[in-house]
N, C-alpha and C. Protein backbone atom coordinates (compact mmCIF):
# COMPACT_ATOMS: atom_id res chain seq x y z
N UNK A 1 -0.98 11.78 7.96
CA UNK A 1 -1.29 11.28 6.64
C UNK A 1 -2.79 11.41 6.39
N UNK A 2 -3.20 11.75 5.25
CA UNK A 2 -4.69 11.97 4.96
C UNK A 2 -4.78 10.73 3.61
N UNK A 3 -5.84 9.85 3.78
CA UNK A 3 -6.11 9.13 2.64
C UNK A 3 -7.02 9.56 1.83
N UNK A 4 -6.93 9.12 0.56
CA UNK A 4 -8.15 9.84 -0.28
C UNK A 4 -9.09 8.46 -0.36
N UNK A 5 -10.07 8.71 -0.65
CA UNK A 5 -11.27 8.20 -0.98
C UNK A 5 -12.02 8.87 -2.15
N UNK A 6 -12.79 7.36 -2.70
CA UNK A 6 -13.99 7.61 -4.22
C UNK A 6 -14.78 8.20 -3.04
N UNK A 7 -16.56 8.02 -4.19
CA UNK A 7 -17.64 8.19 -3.80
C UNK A 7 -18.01 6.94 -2.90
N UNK A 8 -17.65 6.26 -2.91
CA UNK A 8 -18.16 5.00 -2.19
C UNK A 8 -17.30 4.65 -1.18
N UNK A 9 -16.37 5.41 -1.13
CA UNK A 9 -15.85 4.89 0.70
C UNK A 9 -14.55 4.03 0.17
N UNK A 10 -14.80 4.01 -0.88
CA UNK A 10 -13.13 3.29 -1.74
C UNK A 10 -11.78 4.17 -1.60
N UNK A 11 -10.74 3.13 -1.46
CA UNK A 11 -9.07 3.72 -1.37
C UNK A 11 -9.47 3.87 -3.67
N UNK A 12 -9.18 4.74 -4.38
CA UNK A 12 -9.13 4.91 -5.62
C UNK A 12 -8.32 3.65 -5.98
N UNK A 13 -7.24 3.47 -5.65
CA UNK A 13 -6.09 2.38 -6.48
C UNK A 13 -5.00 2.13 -5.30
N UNK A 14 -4.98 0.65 -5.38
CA UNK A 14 -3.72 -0.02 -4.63
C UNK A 14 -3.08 -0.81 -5.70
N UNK A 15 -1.71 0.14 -5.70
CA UNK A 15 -0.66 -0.79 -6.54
C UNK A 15 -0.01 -1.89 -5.81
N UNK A 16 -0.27 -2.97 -5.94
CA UNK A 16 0.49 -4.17 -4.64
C UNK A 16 1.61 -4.92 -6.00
N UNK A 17 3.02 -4.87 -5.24
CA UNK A 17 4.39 -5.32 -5.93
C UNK A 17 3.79 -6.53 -6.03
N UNK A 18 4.21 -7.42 -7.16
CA UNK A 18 3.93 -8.51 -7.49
C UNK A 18 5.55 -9.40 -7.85
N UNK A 19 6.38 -8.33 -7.54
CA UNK A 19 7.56 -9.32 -7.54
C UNK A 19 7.99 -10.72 -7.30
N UNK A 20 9.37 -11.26 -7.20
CA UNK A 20 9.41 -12.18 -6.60
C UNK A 20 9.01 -12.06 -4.56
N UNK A 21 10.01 -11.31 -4.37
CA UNK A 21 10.47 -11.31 -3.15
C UNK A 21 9.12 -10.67 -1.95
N UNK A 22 8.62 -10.02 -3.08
CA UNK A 22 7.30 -9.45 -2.60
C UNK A 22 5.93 -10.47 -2.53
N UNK A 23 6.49 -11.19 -3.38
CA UNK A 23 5.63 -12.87 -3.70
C UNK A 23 5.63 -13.85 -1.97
N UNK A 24 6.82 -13.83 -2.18
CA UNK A 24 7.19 -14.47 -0.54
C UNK A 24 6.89 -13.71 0.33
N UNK A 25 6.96 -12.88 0.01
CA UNK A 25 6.44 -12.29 1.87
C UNK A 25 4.61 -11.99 1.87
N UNK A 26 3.93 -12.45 0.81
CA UNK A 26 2.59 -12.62 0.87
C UNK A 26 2.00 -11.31 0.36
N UNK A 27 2.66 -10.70 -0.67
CA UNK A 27 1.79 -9.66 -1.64
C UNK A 27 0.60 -10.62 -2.17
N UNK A 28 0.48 -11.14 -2.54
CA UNK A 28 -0.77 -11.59 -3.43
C UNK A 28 -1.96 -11.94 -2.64
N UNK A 29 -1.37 -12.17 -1.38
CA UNK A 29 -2.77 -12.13 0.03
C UNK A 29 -3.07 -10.89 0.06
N UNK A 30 -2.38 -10.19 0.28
CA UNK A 30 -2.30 -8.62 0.61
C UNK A 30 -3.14 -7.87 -0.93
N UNK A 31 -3.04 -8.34 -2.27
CA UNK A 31 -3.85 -8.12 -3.16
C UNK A 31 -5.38 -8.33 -2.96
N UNK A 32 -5.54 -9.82 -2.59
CA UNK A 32 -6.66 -10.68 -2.37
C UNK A 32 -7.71 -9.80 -1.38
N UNK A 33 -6.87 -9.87 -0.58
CA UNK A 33 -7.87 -8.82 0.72
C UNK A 33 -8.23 -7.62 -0.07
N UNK A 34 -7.15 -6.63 0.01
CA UNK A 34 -7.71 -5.34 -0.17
C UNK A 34 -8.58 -5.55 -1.46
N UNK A 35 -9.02 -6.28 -2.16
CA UNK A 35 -9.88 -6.52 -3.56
C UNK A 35 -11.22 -5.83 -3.16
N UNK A 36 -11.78 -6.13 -1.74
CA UNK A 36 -13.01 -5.98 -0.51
C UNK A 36 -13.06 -4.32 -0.68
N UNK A 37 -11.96 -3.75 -0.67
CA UNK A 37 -12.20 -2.32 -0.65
C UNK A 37 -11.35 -1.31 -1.44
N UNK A 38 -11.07 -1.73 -2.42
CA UNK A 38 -10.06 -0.41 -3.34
C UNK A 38 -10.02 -1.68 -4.60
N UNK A 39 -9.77 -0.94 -5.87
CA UNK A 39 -9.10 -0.90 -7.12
C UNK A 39 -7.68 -1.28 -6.41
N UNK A 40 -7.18 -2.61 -6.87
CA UNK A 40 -6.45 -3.11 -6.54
C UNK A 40 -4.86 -3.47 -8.11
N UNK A 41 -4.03 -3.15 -8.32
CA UNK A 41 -3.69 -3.41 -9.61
C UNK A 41 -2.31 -4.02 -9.19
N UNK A 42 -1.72 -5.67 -9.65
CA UNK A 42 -0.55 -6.05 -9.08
C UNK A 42 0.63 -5.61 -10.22
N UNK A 43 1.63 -5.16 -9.77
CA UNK A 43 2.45 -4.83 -10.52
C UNK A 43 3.60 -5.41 -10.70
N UNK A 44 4.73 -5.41 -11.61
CA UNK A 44 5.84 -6.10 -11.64
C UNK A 44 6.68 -4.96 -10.67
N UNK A 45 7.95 -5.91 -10.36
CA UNK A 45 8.78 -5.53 -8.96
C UNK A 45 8.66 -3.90 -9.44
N UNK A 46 8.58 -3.50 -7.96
CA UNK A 46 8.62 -2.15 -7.61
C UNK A 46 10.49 -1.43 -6.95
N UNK A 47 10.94 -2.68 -7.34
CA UNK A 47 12.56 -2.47 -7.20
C UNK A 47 12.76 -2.11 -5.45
N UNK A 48 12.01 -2.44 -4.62
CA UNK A 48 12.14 -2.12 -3.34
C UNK A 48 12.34 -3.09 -2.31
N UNK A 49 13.00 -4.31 -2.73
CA UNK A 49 12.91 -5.90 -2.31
C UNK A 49 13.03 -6.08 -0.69
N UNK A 50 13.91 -5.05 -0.30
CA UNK A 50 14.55 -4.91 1.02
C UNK A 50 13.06 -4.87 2.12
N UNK A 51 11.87 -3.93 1.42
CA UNK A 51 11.36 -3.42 2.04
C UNK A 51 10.34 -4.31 1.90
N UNK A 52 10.30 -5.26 0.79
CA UNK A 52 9.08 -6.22 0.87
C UNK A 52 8.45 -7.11 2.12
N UNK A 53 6.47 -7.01 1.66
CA UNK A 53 5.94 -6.53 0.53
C UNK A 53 6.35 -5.03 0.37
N UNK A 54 5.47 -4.30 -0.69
CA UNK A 54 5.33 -3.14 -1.21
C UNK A 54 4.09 -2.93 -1.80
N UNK A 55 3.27 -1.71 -1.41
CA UNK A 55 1.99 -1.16 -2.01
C UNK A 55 2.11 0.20 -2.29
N UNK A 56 1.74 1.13 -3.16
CA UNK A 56 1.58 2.23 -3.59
C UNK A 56 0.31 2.70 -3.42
N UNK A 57 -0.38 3.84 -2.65
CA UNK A 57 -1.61 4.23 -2.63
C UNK A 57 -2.05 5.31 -3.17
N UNK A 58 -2.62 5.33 -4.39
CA UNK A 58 -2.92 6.45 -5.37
C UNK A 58 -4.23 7.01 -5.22
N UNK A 59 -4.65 7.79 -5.43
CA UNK A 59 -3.70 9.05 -6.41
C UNK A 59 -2.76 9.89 -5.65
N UNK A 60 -2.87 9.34 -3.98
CA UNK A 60 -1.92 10.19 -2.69
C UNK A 60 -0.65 9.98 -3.48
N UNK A 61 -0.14 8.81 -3.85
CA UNK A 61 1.09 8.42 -3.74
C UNK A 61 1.97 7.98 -2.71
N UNK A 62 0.99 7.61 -1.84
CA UNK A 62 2.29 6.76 -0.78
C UNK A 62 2.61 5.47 -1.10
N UNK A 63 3.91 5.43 -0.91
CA UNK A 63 4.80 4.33 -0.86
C UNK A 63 4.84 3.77 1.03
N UNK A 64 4.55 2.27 0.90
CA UNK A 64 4.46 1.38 1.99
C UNK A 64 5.31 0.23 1.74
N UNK A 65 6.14 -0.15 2.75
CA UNK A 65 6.98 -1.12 2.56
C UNK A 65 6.89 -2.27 4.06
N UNK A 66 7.20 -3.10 3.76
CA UNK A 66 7.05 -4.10 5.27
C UNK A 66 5.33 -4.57 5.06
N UNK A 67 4.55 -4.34 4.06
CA UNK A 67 2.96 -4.43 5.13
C UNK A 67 2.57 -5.77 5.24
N UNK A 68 1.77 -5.38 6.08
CA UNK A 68 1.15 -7.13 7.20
C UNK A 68 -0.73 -6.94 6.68
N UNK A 69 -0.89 -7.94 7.11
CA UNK A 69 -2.60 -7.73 7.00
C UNK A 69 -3.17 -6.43 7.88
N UNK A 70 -2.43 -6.84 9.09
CA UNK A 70 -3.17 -5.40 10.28
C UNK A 70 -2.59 -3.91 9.18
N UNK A 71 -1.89 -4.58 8.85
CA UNK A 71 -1.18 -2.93 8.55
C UNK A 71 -2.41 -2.29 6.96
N UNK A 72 -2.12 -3.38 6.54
CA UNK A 72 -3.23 -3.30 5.17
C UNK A 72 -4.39 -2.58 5.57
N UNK A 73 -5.23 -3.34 6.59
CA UNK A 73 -6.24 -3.50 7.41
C UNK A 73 -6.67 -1.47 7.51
N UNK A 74 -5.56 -1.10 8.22
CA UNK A 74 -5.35 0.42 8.88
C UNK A 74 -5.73 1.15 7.88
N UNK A 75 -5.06 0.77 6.96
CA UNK A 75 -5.05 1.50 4.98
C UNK A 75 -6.01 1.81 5.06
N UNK A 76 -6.94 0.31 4.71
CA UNK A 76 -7.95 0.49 3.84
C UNK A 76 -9.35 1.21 4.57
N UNK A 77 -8.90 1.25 5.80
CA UNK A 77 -9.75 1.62 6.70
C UNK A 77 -9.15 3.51 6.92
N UNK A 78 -8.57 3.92 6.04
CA UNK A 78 -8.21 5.50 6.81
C UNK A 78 -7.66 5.49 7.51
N UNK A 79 -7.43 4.99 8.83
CA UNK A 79 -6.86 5.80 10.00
C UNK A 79 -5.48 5.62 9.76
N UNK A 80 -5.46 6.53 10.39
CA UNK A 80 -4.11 7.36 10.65
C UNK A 80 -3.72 6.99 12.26
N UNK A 81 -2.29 6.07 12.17
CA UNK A 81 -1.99 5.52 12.66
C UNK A 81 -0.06 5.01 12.72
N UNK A 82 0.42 5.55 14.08
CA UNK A 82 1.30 5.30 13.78
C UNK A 82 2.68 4.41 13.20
N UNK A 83 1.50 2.96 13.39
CA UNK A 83 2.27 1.89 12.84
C UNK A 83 2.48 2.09 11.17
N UNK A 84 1.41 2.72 10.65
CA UNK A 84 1.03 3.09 9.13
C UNK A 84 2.82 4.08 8.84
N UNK A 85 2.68 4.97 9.28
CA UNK A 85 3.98 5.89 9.33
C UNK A 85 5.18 5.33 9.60
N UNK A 86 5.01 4.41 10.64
CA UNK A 86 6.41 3.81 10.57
C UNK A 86 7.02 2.91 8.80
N UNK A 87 5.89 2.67 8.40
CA UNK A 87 6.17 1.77 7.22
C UNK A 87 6.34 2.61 5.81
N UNK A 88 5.94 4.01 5.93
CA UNK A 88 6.20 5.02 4.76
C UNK A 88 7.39 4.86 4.04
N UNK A 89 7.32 4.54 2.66
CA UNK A 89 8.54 4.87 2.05
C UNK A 89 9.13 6.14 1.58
N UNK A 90 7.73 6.90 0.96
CA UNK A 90 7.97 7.96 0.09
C UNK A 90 6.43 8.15 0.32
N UNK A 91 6.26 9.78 -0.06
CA UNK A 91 4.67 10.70 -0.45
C UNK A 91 5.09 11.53 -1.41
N UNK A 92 5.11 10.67 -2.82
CA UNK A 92 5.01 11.78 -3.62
C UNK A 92 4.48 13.12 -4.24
N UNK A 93 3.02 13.27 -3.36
CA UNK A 93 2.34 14.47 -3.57
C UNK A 93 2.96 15.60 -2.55
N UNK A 94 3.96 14.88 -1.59
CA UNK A 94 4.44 15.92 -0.51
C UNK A 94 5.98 16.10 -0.45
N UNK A 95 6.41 15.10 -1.76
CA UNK A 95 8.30 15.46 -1.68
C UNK A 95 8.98 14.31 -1.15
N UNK A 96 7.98 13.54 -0.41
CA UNK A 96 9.00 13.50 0.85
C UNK A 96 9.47 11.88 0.59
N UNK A 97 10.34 11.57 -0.03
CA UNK A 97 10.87 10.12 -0.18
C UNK A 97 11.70 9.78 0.92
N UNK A 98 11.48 8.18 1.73
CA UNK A 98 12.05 7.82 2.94
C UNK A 98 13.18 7.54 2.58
């Protein structure tokens, strides 16, 4: 996985589900944090409840489902990491929906 980055070392945009179910499992922490390093935008349900939370990372387009703070953490930080992959839903710039 390759992340994109602004000029400043920024993720461009994190869409974080703002659903219910995504509510409970601590999206809005998961908003709160990444605020520190990306364009952050909460959205209404992302219809993916099973997999909640849920974040979208644009302009890549990955879809993340399950994430934790560490996992956030990995994001916002680039690396490439296999816990990151295990949680892929979909890469829409590459086809590839989980």
């Amino acid at each position: 996985m390759h992340w994109e980055y602004d000029g400043e070392g920024r993720a461009r945009r994190l869409v974080v589900c703002a659903g219910l179910r995504c509510r409970w499992k601590g999206s809005r922490a998961l908003a709160r944090r990444a605020k520190a390093s990306a364009a952050v935008v909460e959205s209404q349900c992302l219809g993916l409840c099973p997999k909640a939370p849920v974040v979208v990372l644009y302009p890549r387009g990955l879809w993340l489902g399950c994430m934790t703070r560490e996992a956030l953490d990995l994001l916002m930080e680039g690396t490439v990491d296999p816990r990151l992959r295990a949680k892929l839903l979909g890469d829409l710039r590459n086809g590839y929906e989980g």
